[in-house]
C-alpha atoms as a PDB file:
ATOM      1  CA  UNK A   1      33.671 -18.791  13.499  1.00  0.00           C
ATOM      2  CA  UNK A   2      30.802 -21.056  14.520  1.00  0.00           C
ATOM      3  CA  UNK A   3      28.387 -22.445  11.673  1.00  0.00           C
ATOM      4  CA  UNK A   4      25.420 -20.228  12.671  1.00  0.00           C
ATOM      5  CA  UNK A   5      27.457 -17.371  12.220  1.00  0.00           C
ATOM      6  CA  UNK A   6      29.028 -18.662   8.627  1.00  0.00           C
ATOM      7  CA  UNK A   7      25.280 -19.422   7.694  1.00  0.00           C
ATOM      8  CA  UNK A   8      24.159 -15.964   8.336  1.00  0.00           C
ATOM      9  CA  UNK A   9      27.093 -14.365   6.378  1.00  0.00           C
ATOM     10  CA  UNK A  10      26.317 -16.253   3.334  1.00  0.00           C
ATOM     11  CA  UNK A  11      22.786 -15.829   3.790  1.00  0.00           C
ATOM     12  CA  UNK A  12      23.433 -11.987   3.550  1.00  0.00           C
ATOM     13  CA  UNK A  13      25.625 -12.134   0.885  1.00  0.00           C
ATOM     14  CA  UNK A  14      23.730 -13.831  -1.015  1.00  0.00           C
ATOM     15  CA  UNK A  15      20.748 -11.301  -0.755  1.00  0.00           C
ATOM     16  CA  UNK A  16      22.922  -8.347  -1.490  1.00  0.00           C
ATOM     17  CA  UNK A  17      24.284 -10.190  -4.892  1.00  0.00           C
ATOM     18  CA  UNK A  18      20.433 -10.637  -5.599  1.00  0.00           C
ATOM     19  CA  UNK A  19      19.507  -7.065  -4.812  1.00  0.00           C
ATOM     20  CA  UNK A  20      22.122  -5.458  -6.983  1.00  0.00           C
ATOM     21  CA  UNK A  21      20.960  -8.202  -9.730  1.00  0.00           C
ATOM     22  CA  UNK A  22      17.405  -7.103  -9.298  1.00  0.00           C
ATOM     23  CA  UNK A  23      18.235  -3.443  -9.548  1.00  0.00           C
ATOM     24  CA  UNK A  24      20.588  -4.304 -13.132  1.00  0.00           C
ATOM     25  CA  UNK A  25      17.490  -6.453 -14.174  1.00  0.00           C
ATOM     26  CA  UNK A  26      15.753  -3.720 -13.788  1.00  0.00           C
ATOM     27  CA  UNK A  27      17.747  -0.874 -15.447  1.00  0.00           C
ATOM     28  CA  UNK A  28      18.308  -3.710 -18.682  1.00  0.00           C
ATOM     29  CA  UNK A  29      14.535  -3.655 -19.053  1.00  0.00           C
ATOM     30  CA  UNK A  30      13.658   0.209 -19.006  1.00  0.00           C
ATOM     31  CA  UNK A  31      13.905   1.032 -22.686  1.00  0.00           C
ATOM     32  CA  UNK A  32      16.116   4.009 -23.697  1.00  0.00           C
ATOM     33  CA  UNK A  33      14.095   6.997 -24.622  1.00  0.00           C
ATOM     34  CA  UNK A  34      15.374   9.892 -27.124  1.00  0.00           C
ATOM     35  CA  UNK A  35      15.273  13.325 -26.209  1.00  0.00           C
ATOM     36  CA  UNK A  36      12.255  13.978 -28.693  1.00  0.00           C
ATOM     37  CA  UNK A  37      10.314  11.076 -26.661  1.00  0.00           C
ATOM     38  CA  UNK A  38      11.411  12.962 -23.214  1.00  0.00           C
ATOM     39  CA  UNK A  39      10.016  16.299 -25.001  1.00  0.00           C
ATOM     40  CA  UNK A  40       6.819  14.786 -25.826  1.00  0.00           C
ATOM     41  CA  UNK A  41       6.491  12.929 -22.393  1.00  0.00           C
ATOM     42  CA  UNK A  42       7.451  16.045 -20.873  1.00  0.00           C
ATOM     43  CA  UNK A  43       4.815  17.741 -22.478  1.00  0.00           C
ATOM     44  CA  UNK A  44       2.168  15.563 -21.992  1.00  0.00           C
ATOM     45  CA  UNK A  45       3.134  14.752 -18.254  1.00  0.00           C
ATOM     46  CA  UNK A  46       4.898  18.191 -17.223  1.00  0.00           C
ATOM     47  CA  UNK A  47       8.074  17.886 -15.246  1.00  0.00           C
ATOM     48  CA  UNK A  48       8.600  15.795 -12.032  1.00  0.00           C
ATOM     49  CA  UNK A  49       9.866  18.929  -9.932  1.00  0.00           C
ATOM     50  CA  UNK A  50       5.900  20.339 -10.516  1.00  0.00           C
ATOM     51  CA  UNK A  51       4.018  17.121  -9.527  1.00  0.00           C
ATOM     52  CA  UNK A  52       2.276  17.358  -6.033  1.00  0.00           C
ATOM     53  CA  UNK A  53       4.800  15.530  -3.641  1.00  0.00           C
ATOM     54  CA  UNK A  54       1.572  14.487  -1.096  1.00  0.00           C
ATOM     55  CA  UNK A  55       0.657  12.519  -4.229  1.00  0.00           C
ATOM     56  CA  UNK A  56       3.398  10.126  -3.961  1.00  0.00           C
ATOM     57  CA  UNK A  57       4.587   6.835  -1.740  1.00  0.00           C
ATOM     58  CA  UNK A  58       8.451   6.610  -1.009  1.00  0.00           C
ATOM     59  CA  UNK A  59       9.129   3.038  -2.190  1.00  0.00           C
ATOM     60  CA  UNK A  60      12.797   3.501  -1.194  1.00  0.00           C
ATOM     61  CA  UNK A  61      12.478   0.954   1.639  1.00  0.00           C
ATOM     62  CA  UNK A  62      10.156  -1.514  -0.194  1.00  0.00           C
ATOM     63  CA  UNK A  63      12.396  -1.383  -3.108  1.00  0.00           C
ATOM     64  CA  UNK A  64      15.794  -1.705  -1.297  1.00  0.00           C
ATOM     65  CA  UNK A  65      14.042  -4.808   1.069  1.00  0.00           C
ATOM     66  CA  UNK A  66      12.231  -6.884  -1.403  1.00  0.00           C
ATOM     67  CA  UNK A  67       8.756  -5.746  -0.189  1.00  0.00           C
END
């Protein structure tokens, strides 16, 4: 395996280990909600399943790729 090659792989493995750190950053920062808050946001809100879908962006991509 030439160097270019070896520098690439760790380049790439190295952004996947920061991804999936990102994404647990992430999840540790959202604060758990109760089911009373979920009512109450629910109610205030509605339910996602009702919300006009031309209304939103997929971020998927963005999200996944850092921008």
């Amino acid at each position: 395996m030439d160097t270019q090659v070896f520098k690439e792989l760790i380049k790439e493995s190295i952004r996947e280990v920061l991804r999936e750190e990102r994404l647990t950053l992430c999840q540790i920062l959202l604060p758990d909600v109760s089911k009373k808050e979920l009512q109450e946001i629910e109610q205030k809100f509605g339910s996602p399943s009702n919300y006009n879908k031309e209304e939103f962006i997929n971020m998927t991509d963005w999200v996944k790729h850092g921008g």
